[in-house]
Protein backbone atom coordinates (compact mmCIF):
# COMPACT_ATOMS: atom_id res chain seq x y z
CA UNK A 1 0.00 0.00 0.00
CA UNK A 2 1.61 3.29 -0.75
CA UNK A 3 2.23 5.84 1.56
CA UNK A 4 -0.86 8.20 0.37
CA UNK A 5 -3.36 5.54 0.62
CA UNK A 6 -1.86 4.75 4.46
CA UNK A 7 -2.04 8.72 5.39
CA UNK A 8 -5.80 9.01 3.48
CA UNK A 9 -7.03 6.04 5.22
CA UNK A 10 -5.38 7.43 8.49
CA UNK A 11 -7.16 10.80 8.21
CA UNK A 12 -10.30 9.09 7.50
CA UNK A 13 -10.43 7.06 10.71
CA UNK A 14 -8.82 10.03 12.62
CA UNK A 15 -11.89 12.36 11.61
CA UNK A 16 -14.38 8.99 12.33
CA UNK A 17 -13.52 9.23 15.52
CA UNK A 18 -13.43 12.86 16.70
CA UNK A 19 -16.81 12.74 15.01
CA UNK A 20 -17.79 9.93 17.51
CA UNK A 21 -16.43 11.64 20.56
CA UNK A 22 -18.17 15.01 19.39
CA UNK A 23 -21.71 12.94 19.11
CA UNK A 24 -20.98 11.19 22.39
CA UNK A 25 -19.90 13.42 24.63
CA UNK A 26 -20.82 17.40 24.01
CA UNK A 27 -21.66 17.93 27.07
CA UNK A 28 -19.45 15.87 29.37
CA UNK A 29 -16.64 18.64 29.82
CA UNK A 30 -18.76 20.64 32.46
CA UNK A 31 -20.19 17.29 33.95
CA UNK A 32 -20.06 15.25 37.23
CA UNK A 33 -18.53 11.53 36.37
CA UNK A 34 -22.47 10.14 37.33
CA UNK A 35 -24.06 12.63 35.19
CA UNK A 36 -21.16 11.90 32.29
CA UNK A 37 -21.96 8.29 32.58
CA UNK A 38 -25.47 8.73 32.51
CA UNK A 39 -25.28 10.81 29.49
CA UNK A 40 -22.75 8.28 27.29
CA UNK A 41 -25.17 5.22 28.72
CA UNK A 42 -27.92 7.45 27.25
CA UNK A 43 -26.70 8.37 23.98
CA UNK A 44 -25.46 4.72 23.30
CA UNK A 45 -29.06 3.20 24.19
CA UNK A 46 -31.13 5.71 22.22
CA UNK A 47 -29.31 6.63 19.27
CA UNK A 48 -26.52 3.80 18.34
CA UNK A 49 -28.47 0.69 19.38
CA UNK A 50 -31.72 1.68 17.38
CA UNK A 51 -29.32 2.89 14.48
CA UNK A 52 -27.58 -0.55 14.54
CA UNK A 53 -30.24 -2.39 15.15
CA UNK A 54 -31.76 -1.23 11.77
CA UNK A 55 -28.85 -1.32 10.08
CA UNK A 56 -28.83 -5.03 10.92
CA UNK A 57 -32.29 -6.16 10.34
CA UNK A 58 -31.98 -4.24 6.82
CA UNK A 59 -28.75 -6.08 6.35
CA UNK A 60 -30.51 -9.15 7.09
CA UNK A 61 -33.77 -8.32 4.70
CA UNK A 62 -31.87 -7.30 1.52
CA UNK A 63 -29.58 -10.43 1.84
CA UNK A 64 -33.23 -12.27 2.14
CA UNK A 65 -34.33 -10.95 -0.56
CA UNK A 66 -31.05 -11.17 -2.77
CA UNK A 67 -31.48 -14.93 -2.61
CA UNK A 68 -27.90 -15.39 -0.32
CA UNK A 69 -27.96 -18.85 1.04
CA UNK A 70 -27.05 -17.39 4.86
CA UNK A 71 -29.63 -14.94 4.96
CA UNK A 72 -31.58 -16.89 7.82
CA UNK A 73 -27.88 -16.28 9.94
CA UNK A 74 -28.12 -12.55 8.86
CA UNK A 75 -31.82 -12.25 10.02
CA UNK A 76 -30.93 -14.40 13.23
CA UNK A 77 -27.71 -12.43 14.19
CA UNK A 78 -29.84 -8.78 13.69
CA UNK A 79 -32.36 -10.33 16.12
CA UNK A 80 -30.42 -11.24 18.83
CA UNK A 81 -28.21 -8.61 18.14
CA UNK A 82 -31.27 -6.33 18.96
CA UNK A 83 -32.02 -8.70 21.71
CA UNK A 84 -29.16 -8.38 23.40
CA UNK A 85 -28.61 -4.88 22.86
CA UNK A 86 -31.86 -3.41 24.07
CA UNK A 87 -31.69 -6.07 27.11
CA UNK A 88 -28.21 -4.58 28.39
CA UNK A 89 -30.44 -1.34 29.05
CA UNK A 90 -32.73 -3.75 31.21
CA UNK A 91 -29.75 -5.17 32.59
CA UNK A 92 -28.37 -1.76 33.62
CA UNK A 93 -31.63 -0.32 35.07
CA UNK A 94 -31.35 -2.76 36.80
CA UNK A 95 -28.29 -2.37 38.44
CA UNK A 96 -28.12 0.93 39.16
CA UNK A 97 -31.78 0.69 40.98
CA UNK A 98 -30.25 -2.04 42.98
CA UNK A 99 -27.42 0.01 43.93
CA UNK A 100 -28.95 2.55 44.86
């Protein structure tokens, strides 16, 4: 690989993830550690779950309906992808009531 595609590439996944921290965390600078936890827990549960988890299940429809022989995995892995997902929040909830 030359040494323009390593530097592009490099950039690319360099401005990925100061995009990610941005999203994440704009407010967690003037923020107690509790309240920046409960913020990142937020933003992960109701914006990158539900964005995966249709990102998944779409995944899993188009390779249905594309004929691929492993689309039943596809479909299979987006649903207990979801189910696992969306059950951590559970799981948390949980948690933190207990502890409290």
């Amino acid at each position: 690989m030359s040494n323009k595609k390593q530097i592009l590439r490099r950039s690319i996944l360099l401005g990925a993830l100061i995009l990610v921290i941005g999203v994440l965390t704009p407010d967690l600078a003037h923020a107690g550690l509790e309240d920046s936890l409960f913020g990142l827990k937020t933003r992960i549960t109701g914006v990158i779950l539900p964005l995966l988890a249709v990102i998944g299940i779409a995944f899993g429809a188009i390779s249905f309906f594309t004929g691929n022989p492993r689309a039943k995995e596809h479909i299979i892995y987006a649903i207990l992808g979801c189910v696992f997902g969306f059950g951590a929040q559970a799981i948390v909830d949980f948690i933190s009531q207990t502890v409290h």
